[in-house]
N, C-alpha and C. Protein backbone atom coordinates (compact mmCIF):
# COMPACT_ATOMS: atom_id res chain seq x y z
N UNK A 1 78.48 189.75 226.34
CA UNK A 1 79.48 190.52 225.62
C UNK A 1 80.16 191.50 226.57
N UNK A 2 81.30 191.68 225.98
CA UNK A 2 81.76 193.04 226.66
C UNK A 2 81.31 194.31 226.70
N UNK A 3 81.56 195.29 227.78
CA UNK A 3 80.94 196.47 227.56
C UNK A 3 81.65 197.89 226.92
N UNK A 4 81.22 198.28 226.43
CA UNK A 4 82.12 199.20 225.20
C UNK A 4 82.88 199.76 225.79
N UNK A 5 83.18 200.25 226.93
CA UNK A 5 84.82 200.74 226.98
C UNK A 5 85.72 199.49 227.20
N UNK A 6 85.39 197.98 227.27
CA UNK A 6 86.34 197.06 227.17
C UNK A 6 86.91 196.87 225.81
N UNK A 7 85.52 196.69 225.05
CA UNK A 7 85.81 196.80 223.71
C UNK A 7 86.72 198.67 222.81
N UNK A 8 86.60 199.23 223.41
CA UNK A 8 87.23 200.32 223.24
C UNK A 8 88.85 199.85 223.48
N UNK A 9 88.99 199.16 224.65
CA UNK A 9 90.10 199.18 225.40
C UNK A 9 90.93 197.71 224.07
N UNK A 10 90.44 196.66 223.68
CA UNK A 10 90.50 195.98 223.02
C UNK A 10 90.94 196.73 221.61
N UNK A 11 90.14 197.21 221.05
CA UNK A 11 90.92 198.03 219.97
C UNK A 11 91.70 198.79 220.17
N UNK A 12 91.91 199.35 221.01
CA UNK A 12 93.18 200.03 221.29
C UNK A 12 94.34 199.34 221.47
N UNK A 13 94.39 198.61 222.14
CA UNK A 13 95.55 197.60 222.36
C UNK A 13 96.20 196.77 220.68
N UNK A 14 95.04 196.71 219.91
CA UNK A 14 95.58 195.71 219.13
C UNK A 14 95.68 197.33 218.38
N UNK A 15 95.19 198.35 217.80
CA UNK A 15 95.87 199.55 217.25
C UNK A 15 97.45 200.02 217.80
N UNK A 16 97.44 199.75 218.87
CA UNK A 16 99.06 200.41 219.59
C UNK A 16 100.18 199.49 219.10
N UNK A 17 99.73 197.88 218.81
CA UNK A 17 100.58 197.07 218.07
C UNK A 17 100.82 197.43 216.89
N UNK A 18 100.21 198.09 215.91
CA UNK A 18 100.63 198.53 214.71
C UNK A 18 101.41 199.73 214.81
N UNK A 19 102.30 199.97 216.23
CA UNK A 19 103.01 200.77 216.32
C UNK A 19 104.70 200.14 217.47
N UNK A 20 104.05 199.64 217.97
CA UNK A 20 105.04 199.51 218.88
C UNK A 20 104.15 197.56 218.82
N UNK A 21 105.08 196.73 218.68
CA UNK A 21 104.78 195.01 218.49
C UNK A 21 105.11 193.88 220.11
N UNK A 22 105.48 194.90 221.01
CA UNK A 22 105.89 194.30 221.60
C UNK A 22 104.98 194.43 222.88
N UNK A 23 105.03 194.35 224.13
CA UNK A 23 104.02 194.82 225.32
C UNK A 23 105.07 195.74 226.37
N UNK A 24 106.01 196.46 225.68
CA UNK A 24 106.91 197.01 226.81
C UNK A 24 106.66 198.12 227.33
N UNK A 25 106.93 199.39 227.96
CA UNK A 25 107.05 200.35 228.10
C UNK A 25 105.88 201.48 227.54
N UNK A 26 106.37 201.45 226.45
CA UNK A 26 106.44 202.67 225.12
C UNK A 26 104.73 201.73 224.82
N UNK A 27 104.52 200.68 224.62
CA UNK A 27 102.97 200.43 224.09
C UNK A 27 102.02 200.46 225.10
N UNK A 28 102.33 200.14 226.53
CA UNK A 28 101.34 200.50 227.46
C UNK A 28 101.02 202.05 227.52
N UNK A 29 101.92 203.00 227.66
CA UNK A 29 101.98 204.41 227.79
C UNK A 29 101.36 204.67 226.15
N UNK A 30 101.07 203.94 224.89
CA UNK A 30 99.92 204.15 223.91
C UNK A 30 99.21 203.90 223.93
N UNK A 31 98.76 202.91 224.70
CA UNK A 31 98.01 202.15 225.26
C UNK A 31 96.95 203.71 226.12
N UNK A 32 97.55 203.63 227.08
CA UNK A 32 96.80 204.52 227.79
C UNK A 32 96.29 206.01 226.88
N UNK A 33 97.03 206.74 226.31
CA UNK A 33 96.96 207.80 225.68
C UNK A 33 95.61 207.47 224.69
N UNK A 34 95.49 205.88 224.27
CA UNK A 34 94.52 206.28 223.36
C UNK A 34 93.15 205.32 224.09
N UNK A 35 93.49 204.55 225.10
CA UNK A 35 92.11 204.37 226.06
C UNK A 35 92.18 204.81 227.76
N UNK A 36 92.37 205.88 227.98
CA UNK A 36 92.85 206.21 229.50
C UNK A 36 91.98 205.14 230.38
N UNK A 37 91.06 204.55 229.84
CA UNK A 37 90.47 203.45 231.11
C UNK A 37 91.14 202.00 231.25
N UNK A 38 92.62 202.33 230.15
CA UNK A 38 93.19 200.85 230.05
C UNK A 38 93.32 199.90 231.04
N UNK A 39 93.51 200.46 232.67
CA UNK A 39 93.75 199.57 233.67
C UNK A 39 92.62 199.12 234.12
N UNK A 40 91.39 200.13 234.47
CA UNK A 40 90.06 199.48 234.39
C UNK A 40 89.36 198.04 233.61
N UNK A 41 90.03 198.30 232.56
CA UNK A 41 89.53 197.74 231.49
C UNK A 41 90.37 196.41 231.28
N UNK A 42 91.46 195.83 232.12
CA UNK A 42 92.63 194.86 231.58
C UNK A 42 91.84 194.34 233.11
N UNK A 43 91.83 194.99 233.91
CA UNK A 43 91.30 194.21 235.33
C UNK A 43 89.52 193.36 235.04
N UNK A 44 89.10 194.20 234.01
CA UNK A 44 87.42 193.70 233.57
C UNK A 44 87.58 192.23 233.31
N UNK A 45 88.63 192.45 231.96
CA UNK A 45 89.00 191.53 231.23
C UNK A 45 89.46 190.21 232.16
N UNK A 46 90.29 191.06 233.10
CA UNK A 46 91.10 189.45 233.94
C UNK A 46 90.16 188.65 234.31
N UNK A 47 88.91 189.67 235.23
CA UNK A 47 87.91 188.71 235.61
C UNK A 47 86.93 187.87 234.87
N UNK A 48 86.83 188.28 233.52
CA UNK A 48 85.59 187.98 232.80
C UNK A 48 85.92 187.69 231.70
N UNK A 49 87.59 187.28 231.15
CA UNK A 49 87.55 187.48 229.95
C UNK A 49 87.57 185.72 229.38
N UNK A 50 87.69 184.07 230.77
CA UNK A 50 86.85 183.45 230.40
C UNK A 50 85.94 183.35 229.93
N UNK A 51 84.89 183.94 230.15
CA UNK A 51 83.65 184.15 230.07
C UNK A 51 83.57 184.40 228.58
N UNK A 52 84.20 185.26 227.82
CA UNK A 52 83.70 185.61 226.50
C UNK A 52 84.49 184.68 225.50
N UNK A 53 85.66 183.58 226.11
CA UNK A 53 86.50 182.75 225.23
C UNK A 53 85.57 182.12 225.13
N UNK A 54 84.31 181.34 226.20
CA UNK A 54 83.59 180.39 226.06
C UNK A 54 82.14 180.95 225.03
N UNK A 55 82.23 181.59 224.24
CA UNK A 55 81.15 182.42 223.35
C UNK A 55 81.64 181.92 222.15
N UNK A 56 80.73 180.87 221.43
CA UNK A 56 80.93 180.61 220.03
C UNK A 56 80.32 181.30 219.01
N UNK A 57 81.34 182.34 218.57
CA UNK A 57 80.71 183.34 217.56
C UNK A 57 80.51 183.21 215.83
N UNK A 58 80.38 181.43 216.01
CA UNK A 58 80.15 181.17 214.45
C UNK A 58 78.90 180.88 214.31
């Protein structure tokens, strides 16, 4: 699994869409404001986030 500030970083991202729908500007900069480890956390993801597509969570 991921480790909770990814998953932190994960809800945040899909919360900033219920504001701004798009990935421009204005949602990264909400992005950050509401997980400041967002770049940490998108670089976790790049490396590892195979890894958790291949997890069958049924």
């Amino acid at each position: 699994m991921a480790p909770p500030p990814v998953i932190n970083y994960l809800v945040a991202h899909e919360a900033a869409h219920l504001i701004e729908m798009n990935h421009g500007p204005k949602f990264w900069k909400l992005c950050q404001e509401l997980c400041p480890d967002t770049e940490r956390c998108k670089a976790w993801l790049k490396r590892n986030g195979s890894a958790l597509q291949a997890i069958d969570f049924t």
